[in-house]
N, C-alpha and C. Protein backbone atom coordinates (compact mmCIF):
# COMPACT_ATOMS: atom_id res chain seq x y z
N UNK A 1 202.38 201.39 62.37
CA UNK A 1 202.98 200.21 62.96
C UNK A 1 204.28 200.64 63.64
N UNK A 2 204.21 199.97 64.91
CA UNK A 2 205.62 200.44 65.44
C UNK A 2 206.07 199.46 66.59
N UNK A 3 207.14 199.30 66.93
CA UNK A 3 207.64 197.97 67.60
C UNK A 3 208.37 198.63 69.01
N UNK A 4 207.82 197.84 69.85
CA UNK A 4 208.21 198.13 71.08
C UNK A 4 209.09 197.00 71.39
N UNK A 5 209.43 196.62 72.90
CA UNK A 5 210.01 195.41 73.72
C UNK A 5 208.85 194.46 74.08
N UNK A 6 207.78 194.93 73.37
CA UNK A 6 206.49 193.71 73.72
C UNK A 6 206.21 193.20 72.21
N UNK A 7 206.28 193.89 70.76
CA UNK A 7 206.29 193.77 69.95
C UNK A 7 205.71 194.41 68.99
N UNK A 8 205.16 193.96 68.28
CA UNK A 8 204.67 195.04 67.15
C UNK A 8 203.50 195.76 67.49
N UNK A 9 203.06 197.06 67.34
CA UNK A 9 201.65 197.54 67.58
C UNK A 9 201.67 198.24 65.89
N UNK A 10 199.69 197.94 66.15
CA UNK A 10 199.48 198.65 64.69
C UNK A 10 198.11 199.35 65.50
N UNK A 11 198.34 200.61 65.27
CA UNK A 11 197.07 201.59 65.77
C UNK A 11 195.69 201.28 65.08
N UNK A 12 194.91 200.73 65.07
CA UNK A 12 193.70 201.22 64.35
C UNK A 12 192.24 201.53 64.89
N UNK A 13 193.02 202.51 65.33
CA UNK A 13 191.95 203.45 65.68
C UNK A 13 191.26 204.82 64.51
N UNK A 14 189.99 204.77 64.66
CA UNK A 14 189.37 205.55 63.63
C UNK A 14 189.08 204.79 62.40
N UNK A 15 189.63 203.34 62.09
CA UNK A 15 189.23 203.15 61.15
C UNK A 15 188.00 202.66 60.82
N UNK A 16 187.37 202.96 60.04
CA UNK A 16 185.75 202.09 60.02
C UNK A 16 185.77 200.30 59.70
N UNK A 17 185.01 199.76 60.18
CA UNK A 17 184.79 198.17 59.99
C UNK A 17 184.94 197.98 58.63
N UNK A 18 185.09 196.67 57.98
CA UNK A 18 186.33 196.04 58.73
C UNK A 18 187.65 196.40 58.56
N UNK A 19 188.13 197.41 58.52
CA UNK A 19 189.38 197.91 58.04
C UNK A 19 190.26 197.21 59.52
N UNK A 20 189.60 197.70 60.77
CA UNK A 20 190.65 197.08 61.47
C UNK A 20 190.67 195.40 61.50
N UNK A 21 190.13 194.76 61.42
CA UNK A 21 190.06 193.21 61.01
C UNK A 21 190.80 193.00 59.64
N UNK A 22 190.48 193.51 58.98
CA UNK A 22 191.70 193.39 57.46
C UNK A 22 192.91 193.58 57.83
N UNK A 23 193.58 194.70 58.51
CA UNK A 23 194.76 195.27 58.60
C UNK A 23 195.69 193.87 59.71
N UNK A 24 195.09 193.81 60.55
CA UNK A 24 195.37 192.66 61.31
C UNK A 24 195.63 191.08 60.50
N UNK A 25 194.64 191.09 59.76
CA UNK A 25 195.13 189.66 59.20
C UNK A 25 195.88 189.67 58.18
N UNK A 26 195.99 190.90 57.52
CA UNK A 26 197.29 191.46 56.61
C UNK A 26 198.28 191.44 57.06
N UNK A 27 198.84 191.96 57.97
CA UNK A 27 199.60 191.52 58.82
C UNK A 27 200.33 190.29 59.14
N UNK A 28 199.31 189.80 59.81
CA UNK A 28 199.59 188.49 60.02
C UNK A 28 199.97 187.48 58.96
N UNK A 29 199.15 187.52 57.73
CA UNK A 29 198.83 186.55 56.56
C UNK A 29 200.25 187.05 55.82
N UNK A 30 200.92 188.14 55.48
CA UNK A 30 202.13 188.77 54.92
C UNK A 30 203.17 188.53 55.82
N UNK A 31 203.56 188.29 56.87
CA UNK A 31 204.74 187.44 57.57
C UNK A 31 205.41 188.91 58.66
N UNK A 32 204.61 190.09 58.30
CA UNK A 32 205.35 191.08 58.75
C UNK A 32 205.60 190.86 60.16
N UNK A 33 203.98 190.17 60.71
CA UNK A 33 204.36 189.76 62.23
C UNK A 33 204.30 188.25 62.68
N UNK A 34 205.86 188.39 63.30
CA UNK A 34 205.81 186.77 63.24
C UNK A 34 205.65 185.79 64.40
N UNK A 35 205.39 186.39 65.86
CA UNK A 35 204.62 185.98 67.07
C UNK A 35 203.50 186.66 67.87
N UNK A 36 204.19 188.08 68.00
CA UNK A 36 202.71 188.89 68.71
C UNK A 36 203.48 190.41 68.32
N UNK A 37 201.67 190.36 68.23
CA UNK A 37 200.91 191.79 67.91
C UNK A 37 199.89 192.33 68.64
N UNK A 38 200.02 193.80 69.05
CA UNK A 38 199.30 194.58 70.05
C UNK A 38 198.78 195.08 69.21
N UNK A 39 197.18 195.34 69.00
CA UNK A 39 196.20 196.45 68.39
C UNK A 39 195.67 197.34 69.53
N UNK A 40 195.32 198.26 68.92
CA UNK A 40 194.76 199.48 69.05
C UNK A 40 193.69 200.11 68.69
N UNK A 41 192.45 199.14 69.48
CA UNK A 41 191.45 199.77 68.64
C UNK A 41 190.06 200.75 69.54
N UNK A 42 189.32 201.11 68.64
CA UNK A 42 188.49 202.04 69.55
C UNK A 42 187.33 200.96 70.29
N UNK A 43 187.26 199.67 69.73
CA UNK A 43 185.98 199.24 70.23
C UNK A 43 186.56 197.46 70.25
N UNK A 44 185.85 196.79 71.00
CA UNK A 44 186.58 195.53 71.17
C UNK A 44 185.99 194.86 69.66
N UNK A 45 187.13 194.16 69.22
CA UNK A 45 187.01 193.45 67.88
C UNK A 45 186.31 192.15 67.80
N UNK A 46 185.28 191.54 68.08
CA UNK A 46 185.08 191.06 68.54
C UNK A 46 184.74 189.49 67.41
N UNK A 47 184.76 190.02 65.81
CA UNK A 47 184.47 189.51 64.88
C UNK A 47 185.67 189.19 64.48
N UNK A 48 187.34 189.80 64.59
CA UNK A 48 188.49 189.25 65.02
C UNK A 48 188.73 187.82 64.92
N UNK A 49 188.59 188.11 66.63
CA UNK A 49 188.56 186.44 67.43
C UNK A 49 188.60 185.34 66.93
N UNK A 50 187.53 184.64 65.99
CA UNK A 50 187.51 183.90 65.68
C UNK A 50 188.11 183.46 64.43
N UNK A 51 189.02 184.88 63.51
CA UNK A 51 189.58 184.73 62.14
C UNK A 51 190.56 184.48 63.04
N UNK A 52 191.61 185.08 64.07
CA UNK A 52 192.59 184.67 64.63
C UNK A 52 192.76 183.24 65.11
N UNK A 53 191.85 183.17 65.54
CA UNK A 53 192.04 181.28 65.99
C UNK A 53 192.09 180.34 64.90
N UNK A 54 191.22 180.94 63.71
CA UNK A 54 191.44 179.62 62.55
C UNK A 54 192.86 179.84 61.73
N UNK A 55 193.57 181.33 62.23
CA UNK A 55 194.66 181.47 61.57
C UNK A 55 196.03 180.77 62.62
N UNK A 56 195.49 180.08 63.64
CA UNK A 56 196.67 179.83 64.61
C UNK A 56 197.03 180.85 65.86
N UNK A 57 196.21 181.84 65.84
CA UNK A 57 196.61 183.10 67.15
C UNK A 57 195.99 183.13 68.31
N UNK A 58 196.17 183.17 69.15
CA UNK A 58 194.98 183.34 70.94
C UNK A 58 195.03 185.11 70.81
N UNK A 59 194.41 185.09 71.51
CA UNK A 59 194.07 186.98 71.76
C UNK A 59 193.82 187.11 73.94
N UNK A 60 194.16 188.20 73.62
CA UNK A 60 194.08 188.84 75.10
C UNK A 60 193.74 189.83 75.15
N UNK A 61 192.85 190.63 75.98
CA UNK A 61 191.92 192.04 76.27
C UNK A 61 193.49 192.37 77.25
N UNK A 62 194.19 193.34 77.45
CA UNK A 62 195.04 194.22 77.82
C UNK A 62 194.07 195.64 78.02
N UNK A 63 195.13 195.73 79.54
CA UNK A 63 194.85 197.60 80.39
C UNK A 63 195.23 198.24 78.99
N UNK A 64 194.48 199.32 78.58
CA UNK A 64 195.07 200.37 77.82
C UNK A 64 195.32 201.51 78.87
N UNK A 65 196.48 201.39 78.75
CA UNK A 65 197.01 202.51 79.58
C UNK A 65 198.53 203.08 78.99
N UNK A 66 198.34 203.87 77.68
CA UNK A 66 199.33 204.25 77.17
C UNK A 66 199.60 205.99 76.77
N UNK A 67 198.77 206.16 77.30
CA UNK A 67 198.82 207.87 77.78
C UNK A 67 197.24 208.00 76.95
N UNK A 68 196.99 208.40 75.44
CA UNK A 68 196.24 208.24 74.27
C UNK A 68 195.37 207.27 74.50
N UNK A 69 195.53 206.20 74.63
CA UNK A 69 194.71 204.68 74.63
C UNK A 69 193.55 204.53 75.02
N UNK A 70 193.74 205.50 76.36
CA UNK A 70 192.28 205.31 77.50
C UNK A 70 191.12 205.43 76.80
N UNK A 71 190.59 204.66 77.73
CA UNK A 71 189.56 204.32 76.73
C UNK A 71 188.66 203.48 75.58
N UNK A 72 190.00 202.92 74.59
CA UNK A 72 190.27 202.15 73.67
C UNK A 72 190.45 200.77 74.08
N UNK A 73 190.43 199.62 73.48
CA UNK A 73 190.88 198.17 73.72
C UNK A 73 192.10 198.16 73.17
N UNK A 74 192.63 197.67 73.83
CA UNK A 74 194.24 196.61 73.37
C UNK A 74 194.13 195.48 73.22
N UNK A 75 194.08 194.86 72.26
CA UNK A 75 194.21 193.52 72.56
C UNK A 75 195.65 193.10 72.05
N UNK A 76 196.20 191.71 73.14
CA UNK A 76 197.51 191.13 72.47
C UNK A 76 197.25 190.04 71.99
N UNK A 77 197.51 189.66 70.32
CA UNK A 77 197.60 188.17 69.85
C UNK A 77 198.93 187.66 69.93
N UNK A 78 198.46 186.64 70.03
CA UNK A 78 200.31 185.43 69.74
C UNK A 78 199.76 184.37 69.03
N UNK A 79 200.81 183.93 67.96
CA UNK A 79 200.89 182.78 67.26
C UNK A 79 200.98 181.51 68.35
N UNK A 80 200.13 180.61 68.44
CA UNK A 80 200.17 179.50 69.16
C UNK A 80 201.76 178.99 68.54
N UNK A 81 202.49 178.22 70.08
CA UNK A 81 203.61 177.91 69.85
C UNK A 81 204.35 178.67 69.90
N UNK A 82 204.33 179.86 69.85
CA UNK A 82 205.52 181.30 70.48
C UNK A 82 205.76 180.81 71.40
């Protein structure tokens, strides 16, 4: 996990299902992130989506273009109401 001027990113890349869907709503559900969060994952999350919306978050498909990334999905969530 590491925080930029856009906000928090948590890499999860390499991890096997559902680790990156857990880590994300851990996240989220523990207060660590408290409007938006950038993931990092190898494949679009797509089973995500819909835990984010019943938790209050929208999601966005983002360019990965972070040197490493290519390739990978980004997606950005935000807490509705940010």
């Amino acid at each position: 996990m590491w925080r930029t001027a856009e906000g928090i990113h948590l890499d999860l890349r390499g991890l096997s299902p559902p680790e990156p869907m857990d880590t994300v709503l851990r996240a989220i559900e523990s207060g660590e992130v408290d409007t938006l969060l950038v993931g990092h994952f190898d494949s679009e999350p797509i089973f995500l989506y819909p835990e984010l919306e019943e938790r209050g978050w929208s999601h966005e498909v983002i360019d990965s273009q972070c040197g490493d990334c290519e390739g990978g999905f980004m997606v950005r969530m935000v807490r509705w109401g940010a």
